[in-house]
Protein backbone atom coordinates (compact mmCIF):
# COMPACT_ATOMS: atom_id res chain seq x y z
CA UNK A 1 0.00 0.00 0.00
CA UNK A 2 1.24 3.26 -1.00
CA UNK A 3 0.84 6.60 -0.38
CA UNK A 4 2.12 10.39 -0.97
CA UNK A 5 5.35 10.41 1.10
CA UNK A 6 4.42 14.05 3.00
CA UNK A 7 1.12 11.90 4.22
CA UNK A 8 2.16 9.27 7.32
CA UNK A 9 -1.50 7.92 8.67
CA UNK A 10 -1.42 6.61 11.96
CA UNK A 11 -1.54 2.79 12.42
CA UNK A 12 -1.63 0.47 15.34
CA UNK A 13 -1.74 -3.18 15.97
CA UNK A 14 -3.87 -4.22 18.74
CA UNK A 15 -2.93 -7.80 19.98
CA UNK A 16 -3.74 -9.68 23.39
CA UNK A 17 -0.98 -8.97 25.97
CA UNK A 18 1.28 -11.74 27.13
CA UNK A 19 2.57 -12.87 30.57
CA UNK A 20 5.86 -10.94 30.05
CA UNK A 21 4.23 -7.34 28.47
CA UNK A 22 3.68 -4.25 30.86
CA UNK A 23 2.05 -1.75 30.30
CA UNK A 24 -1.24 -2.71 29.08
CA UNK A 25 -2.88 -0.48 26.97
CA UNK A 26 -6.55 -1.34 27.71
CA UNK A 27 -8.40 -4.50 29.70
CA UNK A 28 -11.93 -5.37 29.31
CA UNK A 29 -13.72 -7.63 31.14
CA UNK A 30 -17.03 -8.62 29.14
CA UNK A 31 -18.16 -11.24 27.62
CA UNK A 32 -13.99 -12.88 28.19
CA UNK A 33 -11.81 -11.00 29.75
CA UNK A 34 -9.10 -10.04 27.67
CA UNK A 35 -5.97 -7.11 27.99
CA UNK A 36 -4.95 -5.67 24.88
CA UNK A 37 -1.48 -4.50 23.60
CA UNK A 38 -0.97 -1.40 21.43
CA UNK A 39 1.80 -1.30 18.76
CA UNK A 40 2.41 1.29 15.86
CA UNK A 41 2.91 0.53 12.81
CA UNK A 42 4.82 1.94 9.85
CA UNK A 43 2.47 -0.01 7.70
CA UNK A 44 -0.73 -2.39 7.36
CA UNK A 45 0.53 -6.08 8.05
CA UNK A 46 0.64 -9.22 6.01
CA UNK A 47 -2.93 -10.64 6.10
CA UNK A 48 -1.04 -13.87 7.30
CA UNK A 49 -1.03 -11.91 11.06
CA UNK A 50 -3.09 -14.09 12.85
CA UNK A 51 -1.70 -13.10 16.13
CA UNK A 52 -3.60 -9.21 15.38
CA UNK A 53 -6.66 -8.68 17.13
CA UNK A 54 -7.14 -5.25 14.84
CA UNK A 55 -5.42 -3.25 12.78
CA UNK A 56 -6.39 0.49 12.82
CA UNK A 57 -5.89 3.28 10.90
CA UNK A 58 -6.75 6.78 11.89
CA UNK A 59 -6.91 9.22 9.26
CA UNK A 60 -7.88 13.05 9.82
CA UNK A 61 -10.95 14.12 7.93
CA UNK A 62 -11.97 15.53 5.18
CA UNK A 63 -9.07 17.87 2.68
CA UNK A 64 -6.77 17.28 5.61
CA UNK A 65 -6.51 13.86 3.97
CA UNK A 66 -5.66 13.59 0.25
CA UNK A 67 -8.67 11.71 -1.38
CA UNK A 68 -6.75 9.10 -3.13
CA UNK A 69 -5.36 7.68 0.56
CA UNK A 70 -9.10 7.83 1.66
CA UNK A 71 -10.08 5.85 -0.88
CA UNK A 72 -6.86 3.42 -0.67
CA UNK A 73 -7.64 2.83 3.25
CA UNK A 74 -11.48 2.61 2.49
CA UNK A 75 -10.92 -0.19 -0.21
CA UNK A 76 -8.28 -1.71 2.65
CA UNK A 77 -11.20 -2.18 4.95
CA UNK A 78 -13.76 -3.45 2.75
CA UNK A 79 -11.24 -6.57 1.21
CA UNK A 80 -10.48 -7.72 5.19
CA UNK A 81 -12.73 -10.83 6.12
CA UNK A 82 -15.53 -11.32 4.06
CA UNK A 83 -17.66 -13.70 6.61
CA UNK A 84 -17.40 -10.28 8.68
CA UNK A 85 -20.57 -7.58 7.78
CA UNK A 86 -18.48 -3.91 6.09
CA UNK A 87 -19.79 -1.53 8.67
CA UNK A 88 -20.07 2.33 8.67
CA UNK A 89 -20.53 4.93 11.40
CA UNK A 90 -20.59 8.51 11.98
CA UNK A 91 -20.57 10.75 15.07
CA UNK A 92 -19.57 14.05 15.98
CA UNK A 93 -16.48 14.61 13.54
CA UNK A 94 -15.71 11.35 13.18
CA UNK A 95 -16.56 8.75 10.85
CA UNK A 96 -15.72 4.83 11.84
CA UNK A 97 -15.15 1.61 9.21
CA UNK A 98 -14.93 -1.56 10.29
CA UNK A 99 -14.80 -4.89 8.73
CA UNK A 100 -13.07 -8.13 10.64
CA UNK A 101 -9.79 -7.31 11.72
CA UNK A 102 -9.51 -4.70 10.37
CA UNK A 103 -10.66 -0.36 10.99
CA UNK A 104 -10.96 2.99 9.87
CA UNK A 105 -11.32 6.23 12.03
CA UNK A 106 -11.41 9.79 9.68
CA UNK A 107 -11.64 11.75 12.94
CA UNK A 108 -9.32 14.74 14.32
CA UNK A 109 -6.47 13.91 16.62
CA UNK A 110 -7.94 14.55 19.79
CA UNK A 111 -11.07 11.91 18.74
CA UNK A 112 -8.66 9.10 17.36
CA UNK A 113 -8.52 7.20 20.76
CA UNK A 114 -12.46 6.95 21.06
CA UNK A 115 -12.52 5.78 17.46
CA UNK A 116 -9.79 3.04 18.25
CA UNK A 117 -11.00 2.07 21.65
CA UNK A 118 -14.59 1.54 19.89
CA UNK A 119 -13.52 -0.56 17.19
CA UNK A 120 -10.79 -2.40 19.84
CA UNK A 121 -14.06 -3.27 21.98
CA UNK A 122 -16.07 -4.29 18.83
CA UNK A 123 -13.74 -6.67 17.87
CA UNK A 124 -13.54 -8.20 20.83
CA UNK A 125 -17.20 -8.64 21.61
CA UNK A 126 -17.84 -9.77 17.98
CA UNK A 127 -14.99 -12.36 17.62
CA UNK A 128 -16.03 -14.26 20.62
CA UNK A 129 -19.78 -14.09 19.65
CA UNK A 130 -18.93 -15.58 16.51
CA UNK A 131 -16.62 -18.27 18.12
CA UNK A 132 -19.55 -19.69 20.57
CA UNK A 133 -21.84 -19.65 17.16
CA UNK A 134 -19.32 -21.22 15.78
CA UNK A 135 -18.83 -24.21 18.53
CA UNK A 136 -23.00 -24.09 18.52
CA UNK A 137 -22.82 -24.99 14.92
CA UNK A 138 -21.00 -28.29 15.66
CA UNK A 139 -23.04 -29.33 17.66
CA UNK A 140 -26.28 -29.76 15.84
CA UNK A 141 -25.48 -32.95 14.42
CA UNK A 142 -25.20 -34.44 17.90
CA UNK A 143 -28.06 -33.10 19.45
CA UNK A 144 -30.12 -34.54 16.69
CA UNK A 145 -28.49 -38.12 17.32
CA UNK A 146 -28.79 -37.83 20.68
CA UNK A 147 -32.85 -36.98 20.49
CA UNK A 148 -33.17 -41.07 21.58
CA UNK A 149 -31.58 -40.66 24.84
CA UNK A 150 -34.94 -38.27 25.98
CA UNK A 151 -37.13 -41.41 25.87
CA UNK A 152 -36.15 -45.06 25.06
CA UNK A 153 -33.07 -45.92 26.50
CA UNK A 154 -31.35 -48.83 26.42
CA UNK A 155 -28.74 -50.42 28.84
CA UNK A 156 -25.68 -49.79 25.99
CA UNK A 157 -26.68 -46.07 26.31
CA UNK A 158 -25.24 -45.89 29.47
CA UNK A 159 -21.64 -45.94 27.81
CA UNK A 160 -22.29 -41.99 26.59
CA UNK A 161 -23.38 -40.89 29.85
CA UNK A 162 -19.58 -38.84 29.70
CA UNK A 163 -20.15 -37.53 27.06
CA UNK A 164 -23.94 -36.20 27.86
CA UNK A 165 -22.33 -34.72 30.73
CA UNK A 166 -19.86 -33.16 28.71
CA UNK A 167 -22.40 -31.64 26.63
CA UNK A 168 -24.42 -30.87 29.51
CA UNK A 169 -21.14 -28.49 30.92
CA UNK A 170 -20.66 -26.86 27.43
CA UNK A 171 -24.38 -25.57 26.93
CA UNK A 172 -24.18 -25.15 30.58
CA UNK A 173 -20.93 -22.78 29.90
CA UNK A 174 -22.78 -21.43 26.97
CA UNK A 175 -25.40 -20.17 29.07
CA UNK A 176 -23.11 -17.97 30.91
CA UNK A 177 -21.44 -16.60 27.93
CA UNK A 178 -24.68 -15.33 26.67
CA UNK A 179 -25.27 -13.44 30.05
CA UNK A 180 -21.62 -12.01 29.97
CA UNK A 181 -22.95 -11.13 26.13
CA UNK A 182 -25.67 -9.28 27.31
CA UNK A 183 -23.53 -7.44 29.95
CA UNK A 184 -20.93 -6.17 27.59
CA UNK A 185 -24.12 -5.26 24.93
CA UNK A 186 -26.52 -3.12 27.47
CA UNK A 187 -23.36 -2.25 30.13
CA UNK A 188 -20.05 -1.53 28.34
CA UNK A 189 -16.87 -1.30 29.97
CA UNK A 190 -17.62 1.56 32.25
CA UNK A 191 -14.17 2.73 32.11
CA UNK A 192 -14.65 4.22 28.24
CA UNK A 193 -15.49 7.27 27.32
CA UNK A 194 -19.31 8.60 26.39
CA UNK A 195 -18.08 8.65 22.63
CA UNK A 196 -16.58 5.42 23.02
CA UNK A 197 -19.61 3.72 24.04
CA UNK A 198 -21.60 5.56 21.70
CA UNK A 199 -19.91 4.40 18.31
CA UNK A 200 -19.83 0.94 19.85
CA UNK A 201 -23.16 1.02 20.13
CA UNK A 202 -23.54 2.28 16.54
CA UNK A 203 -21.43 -0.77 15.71
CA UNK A 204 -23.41 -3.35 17.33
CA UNK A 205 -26.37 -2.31 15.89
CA UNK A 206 -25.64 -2.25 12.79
CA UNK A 207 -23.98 -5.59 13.11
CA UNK A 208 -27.34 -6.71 14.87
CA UNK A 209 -25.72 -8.48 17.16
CA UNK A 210 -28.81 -8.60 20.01
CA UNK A 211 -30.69 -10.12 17.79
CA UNK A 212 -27.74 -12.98 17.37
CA UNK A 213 -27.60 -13.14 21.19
CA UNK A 214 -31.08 -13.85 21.33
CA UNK A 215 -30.69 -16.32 18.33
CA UNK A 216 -28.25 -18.15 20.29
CA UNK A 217 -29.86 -17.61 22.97
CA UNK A 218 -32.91 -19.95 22.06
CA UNK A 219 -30.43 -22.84 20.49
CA UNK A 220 -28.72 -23.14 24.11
CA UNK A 221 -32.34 -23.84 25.88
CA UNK A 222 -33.04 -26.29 23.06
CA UNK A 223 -29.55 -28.18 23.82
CA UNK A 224 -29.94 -27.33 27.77
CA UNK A 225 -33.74 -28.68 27.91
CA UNK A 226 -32.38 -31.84 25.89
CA UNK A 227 -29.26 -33.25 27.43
CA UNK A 228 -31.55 -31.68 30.93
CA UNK A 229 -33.90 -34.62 29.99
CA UNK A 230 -31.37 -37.15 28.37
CA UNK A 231 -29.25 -37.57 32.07
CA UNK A 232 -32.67 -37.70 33.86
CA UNK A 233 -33.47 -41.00 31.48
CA UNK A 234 -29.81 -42.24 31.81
CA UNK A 235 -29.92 -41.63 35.69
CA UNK A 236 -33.37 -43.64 35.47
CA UNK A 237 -32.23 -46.36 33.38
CA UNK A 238 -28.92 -46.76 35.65
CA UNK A 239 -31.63 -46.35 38.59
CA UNK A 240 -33.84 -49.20 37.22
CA UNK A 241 -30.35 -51.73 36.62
CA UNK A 242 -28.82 -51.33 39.58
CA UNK A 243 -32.27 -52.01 41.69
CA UNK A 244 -32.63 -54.88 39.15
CA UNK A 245 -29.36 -55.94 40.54
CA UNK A 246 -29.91 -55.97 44.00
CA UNK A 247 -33.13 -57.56 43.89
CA UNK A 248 -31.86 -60.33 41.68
CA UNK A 249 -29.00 -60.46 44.21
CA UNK A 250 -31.28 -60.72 47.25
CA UNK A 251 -33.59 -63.30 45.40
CA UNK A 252 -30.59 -65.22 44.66
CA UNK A 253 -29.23 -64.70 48.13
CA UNK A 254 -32.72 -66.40 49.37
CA UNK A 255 -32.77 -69.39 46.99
CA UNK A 256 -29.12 -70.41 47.70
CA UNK A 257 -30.39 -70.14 51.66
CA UNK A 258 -33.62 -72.05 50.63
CA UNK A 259 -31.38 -74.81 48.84
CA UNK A 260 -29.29 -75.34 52.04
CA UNK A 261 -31.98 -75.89 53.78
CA UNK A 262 -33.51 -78.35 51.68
CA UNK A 263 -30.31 -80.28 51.14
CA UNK A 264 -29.92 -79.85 55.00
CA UNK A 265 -33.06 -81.20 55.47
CA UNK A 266 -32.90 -84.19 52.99
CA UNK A 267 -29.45 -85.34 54.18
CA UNK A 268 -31.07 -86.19 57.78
């Protein structure tokens, strides 16, 4: 990427800190917690940078930047991740791109933090909602094999009772990501600014990302309510064996009694 050499943009790299960095540049605590690192850049990276949270650009507005680096940056944005929706804000002064990984701020100076912070908090919220949708999506598949544990279950079903229980803890675990969703949706990070909050706001709802919540929202109950319902047959079924067991045992217990006293009484 190239532009007029009198122009430098601003860039930064936002990755998650490590054990060993100080000095970290922002920490946020809904839906995962997660401290951020802030690097500058002399240019965009390789698209190859997996280890980049974001890459922003801030740009000041208007004829204080040449149109043909507007329109470079702009065109930057909108080839980042494709599965990600191209979103576009304004505010006061400040217009905000973002699209995956990557973000756009044409804002003055004194704005540029609110503009990064915004898009730094986006990210964040939005890559881990579409991780959990992601992990949802696998397991479809099993919940619609496992629909025959809710009613007639047989003795060799008790061999997946780990793995119902491990199903049970992920929607479980699920559940409480979608209430740490709705926290960082309705209550962001009170430490960030008003403008901050706002143009995350703007973000989210244009990304509709409520209405995803409450999407996977109403998957979770249907796992929940079904592996809910498949222990309570396995637990029965188990129940019903091991009483089984013990009466056979007992019964057992009372013939081999019975037959000593027969043989007892026929050896006299």
């Amino acid at each position: 990427m190239t532009s007029p050499e009198a122009y430098k943009p601003a860039i930064w790299r936002l990755r998650q800190a490590t054990p060993g960095d100080s000095n970290v540049w922002l920490t946020l605590q809904q839906p995962t917690s997660l401290e951020l690192m802030r690097e500058p850049l002399s240019g965009v990276p390789a698209p190859s940078d997996k280890e980049t949270i974001l890459t922003f650009v801030h740009l000041l507005p208007g004829i204080e930047t040449p149109f043909d680096v507007q329109k470079e940056f702009e065109t930057w944005v909108l080839q980042g991740d494709t599965t990600a929706p191209y979103l576009d804000v304004s505010g006061r002064n400040v217009r905000l791109v973002w699209r995956g990984r990557r973000g756009l701020a044409f804002a003055p100076i004194q704005a540029a933090e609110d503009c990064l912070a915004a898009a730094a908090v986006f990210s964040h919220v939005y890559g881990a909602l579409s991780a959990e949708e992601s992990r949802l999506e696998t397991t479809w598949q099993s919940m619609t094999n496992d629909v025959a544990l809710t009613h007639d279950v047989r003795r060799i079903a008790l061999r997946e009772q780990c793995r119902v229980n491990q199903m049970t803890r992920q929607f479980q675990t699920a559940r409480i990501f979608v209430a740490r969703m709705d926290i960082a949706l309705q209550r962001p990070e009170p430490k960030l600014s008003t403008a901050t909050r706002r143009l995350f706001g703007e973000l989210a709802l244009q990304a509709d990302l409520i209405s995803r919540v409450r999407t996977l929202d109403d998957a979770i109950e249907v796992g929940e309510d079904l592996y809910e319902l498949a222990n309570d047959r396995l637990i029965e079924h188990r129940n019903y064996l091991v009483e089984v067991w013990i009466e056979t045992a007992i019964l057992l217990a009372i013939l081999a009694e019975l037959a000593v006293l027969l043989v007892d009484f026929f050896s006299r």
